[in-house]
C-alpha atoms as a PDB file:
ATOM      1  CA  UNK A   1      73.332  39.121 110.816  1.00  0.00           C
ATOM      2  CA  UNK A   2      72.535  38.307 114.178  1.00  0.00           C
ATOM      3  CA  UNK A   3      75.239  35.601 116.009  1.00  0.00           C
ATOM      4  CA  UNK A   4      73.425  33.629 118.658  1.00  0.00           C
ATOM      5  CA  UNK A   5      75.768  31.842 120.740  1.00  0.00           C
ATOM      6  CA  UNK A   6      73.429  32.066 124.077  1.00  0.00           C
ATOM      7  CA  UNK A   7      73.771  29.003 126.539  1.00  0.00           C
ATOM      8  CA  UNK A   8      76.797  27.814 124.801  1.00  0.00           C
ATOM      9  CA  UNK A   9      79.578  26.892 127.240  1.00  0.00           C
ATOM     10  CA  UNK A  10      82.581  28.422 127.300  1.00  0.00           C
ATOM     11  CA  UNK A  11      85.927  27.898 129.154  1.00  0.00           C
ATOM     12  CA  UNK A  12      88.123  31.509 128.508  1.00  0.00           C
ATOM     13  CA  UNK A  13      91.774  31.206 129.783  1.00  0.00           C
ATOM     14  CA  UNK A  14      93.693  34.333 130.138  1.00  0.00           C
ATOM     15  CA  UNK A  15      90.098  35.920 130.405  1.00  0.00           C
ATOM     16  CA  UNK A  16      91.343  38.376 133.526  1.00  0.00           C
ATOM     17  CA  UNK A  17      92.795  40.876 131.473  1.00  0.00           C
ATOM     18  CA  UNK A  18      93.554  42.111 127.927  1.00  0.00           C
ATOM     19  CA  UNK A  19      91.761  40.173 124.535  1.00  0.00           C
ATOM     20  CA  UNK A  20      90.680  37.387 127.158  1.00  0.00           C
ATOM     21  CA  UNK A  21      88.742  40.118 129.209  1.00  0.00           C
ATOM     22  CA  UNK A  22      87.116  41.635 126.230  1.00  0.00           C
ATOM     23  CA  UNK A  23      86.397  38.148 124.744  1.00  0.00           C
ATOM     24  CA  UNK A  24      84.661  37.436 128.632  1.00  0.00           C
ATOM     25  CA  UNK A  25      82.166  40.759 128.253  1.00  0.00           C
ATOM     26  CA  UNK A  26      81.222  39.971 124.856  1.00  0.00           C
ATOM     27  CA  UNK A  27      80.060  36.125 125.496  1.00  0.00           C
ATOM     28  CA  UNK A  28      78.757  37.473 128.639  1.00  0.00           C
ATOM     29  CA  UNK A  29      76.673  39.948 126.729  1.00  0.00           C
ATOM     30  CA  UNK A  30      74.745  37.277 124.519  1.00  0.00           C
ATOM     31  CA  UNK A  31      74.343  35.230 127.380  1.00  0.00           C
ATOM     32  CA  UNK A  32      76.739  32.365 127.300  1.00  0.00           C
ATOM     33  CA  UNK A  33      77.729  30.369 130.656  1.00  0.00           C
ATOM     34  CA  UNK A  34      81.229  30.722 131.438  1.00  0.00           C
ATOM     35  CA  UNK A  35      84.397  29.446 132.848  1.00  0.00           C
ATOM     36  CA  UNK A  36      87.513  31.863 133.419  1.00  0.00           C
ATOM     37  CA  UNK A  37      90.521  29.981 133.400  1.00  0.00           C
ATOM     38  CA  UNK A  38      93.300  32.255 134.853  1.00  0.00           C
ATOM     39  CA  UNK A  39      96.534  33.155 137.519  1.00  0.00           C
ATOM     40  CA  UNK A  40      95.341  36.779 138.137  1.00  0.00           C
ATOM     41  CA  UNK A  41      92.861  36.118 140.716  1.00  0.00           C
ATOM     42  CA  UNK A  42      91.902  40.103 141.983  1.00  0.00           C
ATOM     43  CA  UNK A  43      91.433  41.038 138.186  1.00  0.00           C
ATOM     44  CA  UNK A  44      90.024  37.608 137.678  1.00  0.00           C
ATOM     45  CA  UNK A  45      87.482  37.272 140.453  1.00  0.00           C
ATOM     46  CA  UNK A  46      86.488  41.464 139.956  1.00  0.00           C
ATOM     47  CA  UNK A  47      85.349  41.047 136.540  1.00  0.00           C
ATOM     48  CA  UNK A  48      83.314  37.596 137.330  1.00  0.00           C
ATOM     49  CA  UNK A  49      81.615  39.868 140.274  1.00  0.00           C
ATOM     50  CA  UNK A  50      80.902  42.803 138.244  1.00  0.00           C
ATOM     51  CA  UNK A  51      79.309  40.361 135.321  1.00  0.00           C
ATOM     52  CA  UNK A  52      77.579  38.560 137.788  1.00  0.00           C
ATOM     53  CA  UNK A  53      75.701  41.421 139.132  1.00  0.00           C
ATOM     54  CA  UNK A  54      74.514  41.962 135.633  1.00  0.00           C
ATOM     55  CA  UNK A  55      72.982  38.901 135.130  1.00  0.00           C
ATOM     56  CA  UNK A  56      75.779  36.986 133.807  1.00  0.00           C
ATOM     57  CA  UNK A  57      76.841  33.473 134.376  1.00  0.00           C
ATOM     58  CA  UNK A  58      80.434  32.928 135.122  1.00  0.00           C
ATOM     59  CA  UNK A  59      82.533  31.003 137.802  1.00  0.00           C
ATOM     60  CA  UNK A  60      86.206  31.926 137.721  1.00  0.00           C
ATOM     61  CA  UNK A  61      89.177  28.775 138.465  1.00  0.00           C
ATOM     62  CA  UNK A  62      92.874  29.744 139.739  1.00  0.00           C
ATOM     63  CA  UNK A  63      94.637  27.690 137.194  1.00  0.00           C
ATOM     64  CA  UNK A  64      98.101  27.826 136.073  1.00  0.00           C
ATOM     65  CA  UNK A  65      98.018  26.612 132.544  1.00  0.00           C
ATOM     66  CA  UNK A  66     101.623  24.824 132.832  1.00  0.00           C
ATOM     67  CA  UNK A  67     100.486  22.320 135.430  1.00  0.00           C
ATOM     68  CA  UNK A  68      98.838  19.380 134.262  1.00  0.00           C
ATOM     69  CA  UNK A  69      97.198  18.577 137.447  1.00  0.00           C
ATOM     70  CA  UNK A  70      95.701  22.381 137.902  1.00  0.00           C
ATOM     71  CA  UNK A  71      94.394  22.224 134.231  1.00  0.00           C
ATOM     72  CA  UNK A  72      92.489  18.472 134.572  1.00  0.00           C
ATOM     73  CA  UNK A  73      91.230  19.444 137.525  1.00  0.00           C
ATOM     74  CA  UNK A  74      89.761  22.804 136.871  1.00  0.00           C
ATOM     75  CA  UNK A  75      89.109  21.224 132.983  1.00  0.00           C
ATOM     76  CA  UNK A  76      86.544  18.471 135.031  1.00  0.00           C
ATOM     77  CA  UNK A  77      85.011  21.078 138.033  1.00  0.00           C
ATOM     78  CA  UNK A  78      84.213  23.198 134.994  1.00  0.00           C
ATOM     79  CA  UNK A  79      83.178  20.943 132.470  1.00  0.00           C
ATOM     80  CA  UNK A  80      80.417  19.434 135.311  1.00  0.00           C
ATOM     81  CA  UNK A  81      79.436  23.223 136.029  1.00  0.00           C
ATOM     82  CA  UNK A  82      78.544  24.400 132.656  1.00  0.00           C
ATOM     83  CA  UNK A  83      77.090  20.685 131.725  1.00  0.00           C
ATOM     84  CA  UNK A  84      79.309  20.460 128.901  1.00  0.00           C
ATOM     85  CA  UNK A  85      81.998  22.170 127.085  1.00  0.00           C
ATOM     86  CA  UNK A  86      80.986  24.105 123.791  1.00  0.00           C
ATOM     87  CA  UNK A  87      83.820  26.202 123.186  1.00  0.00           C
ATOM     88  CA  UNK A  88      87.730  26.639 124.267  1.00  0.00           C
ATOM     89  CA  UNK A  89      89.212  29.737 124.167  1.00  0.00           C
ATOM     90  CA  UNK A  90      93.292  29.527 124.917  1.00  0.00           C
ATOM     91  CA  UNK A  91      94.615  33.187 125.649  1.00  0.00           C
ATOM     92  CA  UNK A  92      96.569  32.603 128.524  1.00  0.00           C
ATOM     93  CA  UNK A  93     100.228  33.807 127.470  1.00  0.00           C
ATOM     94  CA  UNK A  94     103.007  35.964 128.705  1.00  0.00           C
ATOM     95  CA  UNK A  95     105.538  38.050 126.673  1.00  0.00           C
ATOM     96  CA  UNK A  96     108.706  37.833 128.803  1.00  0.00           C
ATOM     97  CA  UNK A  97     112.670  38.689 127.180  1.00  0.00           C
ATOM     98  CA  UNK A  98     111.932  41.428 125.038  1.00  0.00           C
ATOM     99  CA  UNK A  99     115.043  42.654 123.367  1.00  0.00           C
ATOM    100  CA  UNK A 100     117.521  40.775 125.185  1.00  0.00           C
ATOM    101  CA  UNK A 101     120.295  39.311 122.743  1.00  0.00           C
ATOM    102  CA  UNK A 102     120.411  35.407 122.580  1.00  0.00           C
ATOM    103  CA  UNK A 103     123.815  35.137 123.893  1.00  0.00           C
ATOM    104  CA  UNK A 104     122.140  37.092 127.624  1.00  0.00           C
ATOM    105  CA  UNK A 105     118.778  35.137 127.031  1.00  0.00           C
ATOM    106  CA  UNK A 106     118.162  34.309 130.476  1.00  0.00           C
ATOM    107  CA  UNK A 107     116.918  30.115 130.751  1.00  0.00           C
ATOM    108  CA  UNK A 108     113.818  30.873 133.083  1.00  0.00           C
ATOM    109  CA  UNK A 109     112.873  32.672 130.999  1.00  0.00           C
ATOM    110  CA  UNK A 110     112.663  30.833 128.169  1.00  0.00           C
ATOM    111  CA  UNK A 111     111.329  27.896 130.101  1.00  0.00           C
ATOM    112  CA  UNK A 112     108.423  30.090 132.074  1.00  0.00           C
ATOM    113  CA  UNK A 113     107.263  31.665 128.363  1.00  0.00           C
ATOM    114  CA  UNK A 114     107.398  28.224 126.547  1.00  0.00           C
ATOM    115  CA  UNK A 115     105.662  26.619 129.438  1.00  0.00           C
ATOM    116  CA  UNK A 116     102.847  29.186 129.521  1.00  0.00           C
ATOM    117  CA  UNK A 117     102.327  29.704 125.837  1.00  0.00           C
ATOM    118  CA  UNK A 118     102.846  26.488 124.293  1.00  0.00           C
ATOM    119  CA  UNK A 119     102.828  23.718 127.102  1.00  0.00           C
ATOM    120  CA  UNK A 120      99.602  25.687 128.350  1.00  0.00           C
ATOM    121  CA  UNK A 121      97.636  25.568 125.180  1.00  0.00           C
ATOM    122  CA  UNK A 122      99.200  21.800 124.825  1.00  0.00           C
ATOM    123  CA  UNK A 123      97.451  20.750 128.452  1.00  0.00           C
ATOM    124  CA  UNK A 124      94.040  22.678 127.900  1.00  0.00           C
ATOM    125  CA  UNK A 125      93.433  21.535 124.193  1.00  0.00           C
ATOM    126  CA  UNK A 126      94.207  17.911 125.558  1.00  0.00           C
ATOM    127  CA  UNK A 127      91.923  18.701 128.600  1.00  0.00           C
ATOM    128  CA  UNK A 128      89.053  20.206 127.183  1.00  0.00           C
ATOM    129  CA  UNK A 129      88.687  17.538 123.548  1.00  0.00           C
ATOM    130  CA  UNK A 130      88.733  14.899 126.034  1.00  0.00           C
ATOM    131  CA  UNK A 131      84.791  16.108 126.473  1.00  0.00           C
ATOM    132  CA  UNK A 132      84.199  17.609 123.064  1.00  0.00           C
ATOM    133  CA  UNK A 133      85.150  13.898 121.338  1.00  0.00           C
ATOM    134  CA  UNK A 134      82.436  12.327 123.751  1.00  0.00           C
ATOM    135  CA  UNK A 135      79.936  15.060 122.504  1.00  0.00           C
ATOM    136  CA  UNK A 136      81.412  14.666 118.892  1.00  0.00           C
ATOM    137  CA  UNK A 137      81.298  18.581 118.720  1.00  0.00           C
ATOM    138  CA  UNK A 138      83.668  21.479 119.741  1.00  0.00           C
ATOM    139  CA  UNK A 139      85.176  24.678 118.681  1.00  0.00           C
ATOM    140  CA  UNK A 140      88.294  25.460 120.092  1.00  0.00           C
ATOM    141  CA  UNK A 141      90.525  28.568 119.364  1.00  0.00           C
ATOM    142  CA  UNK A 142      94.395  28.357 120.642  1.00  0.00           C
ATOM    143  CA  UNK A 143      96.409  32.056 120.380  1.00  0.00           C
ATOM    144  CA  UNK A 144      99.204  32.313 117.551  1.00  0.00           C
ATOM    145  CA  UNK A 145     101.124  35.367 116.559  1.00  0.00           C
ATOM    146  CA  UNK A 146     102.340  36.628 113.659  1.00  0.00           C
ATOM    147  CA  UNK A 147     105.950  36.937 115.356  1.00  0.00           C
ATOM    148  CA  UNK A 148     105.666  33.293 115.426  1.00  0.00           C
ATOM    149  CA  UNK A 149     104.626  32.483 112.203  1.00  0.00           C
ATOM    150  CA  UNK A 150     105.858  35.611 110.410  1.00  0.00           C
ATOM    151  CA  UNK A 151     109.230  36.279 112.195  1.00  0.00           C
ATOM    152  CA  UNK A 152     109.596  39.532 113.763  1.00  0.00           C
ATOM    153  CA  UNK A 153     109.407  38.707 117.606  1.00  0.00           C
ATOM    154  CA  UNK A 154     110.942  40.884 120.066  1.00  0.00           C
ATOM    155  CA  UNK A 155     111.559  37.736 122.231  1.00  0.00           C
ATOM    156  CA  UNK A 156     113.224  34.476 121.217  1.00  0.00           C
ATOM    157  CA  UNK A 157     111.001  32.681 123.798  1.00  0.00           C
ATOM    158  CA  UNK A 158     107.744  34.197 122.697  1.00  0.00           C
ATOM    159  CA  UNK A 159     108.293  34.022 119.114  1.00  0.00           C
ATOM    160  CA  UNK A 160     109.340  30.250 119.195  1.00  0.00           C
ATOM    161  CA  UNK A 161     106.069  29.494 121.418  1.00  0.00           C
ATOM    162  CA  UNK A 162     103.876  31.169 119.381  1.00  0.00           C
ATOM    163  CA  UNK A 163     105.245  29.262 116.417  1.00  0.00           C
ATOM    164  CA  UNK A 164     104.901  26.295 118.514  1.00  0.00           C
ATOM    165  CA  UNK A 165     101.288  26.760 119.002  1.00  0.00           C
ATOM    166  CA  UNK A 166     100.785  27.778 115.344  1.00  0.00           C
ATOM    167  CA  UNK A 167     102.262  23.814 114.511  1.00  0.00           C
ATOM    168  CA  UNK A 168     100.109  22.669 117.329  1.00  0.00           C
ATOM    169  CA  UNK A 169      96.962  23.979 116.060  1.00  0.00           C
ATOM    170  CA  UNK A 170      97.737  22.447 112.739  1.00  0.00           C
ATOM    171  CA  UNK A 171      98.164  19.108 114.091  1.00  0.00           C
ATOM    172  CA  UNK A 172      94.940  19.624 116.356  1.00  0.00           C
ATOM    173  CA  UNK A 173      93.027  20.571 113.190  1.00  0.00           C
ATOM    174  CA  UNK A 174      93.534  17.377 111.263  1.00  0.00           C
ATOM    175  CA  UNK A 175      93.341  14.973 114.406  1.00  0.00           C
ATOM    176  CA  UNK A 176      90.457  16.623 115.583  1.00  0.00           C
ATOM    177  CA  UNK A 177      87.969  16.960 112.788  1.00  0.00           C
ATOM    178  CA  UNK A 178      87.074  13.576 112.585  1.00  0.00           C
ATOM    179  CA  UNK A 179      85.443  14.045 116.028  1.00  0.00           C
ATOM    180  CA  UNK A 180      83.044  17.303 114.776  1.00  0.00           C
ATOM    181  CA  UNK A 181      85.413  19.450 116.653  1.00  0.00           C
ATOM    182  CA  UNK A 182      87.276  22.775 114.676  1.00  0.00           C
ATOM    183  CA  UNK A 183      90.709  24.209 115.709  1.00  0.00           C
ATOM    184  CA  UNK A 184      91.806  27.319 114.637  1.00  0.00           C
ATOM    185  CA  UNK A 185      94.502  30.268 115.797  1.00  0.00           C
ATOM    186  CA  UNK A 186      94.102  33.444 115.470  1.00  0.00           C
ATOM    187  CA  UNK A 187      97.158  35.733 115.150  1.00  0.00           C
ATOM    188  CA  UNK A 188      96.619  38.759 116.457  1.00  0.00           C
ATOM    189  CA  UNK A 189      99.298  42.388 115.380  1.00  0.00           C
ATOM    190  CA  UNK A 190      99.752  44.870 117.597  1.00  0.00           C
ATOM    191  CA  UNK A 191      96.840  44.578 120.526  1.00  0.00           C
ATOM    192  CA  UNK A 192      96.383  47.666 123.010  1.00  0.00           C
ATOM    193  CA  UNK A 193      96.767  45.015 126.034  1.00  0.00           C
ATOM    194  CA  UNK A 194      99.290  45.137 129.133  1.00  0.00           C
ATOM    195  CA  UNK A 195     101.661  42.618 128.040  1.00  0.00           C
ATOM    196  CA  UNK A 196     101.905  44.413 124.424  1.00  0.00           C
ATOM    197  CA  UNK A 197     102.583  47.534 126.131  1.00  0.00           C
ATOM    198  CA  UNK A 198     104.762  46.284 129.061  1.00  0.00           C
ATOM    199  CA  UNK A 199     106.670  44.879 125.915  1.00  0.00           C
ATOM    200  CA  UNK A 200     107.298  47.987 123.687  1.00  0.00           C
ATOM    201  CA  UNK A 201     108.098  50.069 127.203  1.00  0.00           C
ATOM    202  CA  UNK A 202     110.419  48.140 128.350  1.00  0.00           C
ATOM    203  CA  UNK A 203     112.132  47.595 124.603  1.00  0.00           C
ATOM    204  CA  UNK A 204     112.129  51.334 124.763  1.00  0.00           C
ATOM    205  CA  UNK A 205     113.927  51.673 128.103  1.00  0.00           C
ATOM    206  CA  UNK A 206     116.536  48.998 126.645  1.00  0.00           C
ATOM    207  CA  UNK A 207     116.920  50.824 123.272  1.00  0.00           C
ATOM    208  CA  UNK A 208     116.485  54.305 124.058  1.00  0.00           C
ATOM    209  CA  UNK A 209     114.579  54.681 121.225  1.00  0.00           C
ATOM    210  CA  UNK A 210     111.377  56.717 122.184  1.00  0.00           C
ATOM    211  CA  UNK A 211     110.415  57.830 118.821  1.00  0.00           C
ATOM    212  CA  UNK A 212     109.609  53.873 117.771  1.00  0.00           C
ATOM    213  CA  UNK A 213     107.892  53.487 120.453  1.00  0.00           C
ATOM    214  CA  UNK A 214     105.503  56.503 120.462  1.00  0.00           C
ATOM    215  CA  UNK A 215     105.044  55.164 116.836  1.00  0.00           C
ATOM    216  CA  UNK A 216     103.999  51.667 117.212  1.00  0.00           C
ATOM    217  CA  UNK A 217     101.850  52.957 120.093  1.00  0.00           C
ATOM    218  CA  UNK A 218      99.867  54.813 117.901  1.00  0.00           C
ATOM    219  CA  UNK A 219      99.561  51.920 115.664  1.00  0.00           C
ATOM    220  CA  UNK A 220      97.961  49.534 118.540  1.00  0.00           C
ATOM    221  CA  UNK A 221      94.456  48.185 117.894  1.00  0.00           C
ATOM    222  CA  UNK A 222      91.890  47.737 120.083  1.00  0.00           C
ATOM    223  CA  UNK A 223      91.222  44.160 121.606  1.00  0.00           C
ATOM    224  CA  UNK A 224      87.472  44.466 121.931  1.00  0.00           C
ATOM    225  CA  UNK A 225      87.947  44.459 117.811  1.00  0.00           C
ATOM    226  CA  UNK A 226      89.273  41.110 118.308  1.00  0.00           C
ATOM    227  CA  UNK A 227      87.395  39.842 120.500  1.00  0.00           C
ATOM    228  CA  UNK A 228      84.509  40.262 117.893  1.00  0.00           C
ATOM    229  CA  UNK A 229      86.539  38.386 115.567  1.00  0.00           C
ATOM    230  CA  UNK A 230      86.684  35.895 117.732  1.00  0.00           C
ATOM    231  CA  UNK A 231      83.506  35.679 119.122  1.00  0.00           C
ATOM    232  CA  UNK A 232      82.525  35.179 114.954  1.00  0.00           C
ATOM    233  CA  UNK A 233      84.793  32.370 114.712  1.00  0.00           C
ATOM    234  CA  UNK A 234      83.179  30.308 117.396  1.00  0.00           C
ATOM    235  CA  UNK A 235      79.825  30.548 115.657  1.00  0.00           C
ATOM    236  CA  UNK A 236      78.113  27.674 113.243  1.00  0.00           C
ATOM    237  CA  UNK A 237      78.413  30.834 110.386  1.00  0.00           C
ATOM    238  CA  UNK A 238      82.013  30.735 110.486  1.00  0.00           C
ATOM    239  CA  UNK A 239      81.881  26.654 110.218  1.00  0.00           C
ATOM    240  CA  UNK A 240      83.322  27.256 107.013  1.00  0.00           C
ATOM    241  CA  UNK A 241      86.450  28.629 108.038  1.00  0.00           C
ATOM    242  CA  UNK A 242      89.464  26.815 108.236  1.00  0.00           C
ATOM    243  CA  UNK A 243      93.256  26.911 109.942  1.00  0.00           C
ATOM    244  CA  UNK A 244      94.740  30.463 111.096  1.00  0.00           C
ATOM    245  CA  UNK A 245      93.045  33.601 111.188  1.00  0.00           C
ATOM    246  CA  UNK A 246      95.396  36.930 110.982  1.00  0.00           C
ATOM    247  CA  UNK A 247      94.771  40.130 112.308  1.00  0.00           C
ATOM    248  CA  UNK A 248      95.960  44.257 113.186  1.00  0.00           C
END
């Protein structure tokens, strides 16, 4: 089965690195115009270049997902340079407070992964539908976790936002349909990406416990396997799906 999803247009946050850079190349592959939404500008701006050069069509925006006034305005310049907005793709995040007890749980912290994770997707998904209720059409895919919906989290902060988001997406989902436009989050496991490993290195440095580690780093997937999954779910042959999609 052959997934078409050429001249859609597509606004990627998180797309410098990790599942967002993976989900970039494969849209850029089958020849969709896109937007990179992201804070790491010399990964960010590298990867639009090297695409670019291949024929792709991609512009890349320095936006920090927590401030309203960066997301509406990069939302807007975006929205009038693809001529539309097809598809949202919310994978900007941060993993921050791994394995600290709650007692030590350092505020900033909390506040810079809540703001990031949740607030982020909050801002973009209000954003972006603005445009997909005028076109009464829209697929839009916001980033759970299953150690926000499952328990599990090495990180109050990032488990709590990622449960956050999980609610989110199912209030999105039922205000949202009514205007031709699907919400889903996906929930990714264990992703071979720099903030997964930056998280299990520095829990082992805090525990001490190398032989965990060098286990669940064998058991890391690959995010260009998610990014397919993904890529799927933004297609008219996944219009029957509905709510959260888990994965590795």
């Amino acid at each position: 089965m052959k997934i078409d999803l050429s001249n859609k247009k597509v606004i990627i946050t998180g797309g410098s690195s990790g599942i967002g850079k993976e989900v970039v190349k494969i849209f850029a592959e089958n020849k969709a115009k896109i937007a990179i939404f992201d804070v790491n500008d010399t990964e960010g701006i590298e990867l639009t270049n090297e695409l670019n050069k291949s024929g792709s069509e991609i512009r890349y925006w320095h936006v920090d997902v927590r401030d309203s006034n960066q997301v509406s305005g990069g939302v807007i310049a975006a929205e009038q340079w693809l001529e539309g907005v097809d598809i949202l793709i919310n994978l900007a995040g941060i993993l921050s407070g791994a394995s600290i007890n709650l007692e030590d749980f350092p505020d900033e912290v909390w506040e810079s992964v809540i703001g990031i994770n949740l607030t982020g997707s909050y801002l973009m998904v209000k954003h972006v539908s603005s445009f997909m209720i005028k076109q009464k059409k829209g697929v839009i895919i916001l980033a759970s976790s299953g150690a926000g919906v499952l328990g599990g989290s090495s990180s109050y902060a990032y488990g709590s936002s990622k449960g956050g988001v999980h609610g989110l997406s199912l209030v999105m989902t039922d205000k949202l349909s009514n205007h031709g436009i699907r919400v889903h989050d996906i929930l990714p496991g264990s992703v071979d990406t720099p903030m997964k490993n930056s998280q299990i290195e520095t829990t082992r440095d805090i525990t001490g416990n190398q032989v965990e580690y060098k286990n669940i780093k064998k058991m890391l997937v690959e995010p260009e396997g998610i990014a397919k999954i993904i890529y799927f779910i933004c297609s008219d042959e996944a219009r029957l799906l509905k709510g959260s999609i888990r994965t590795e």
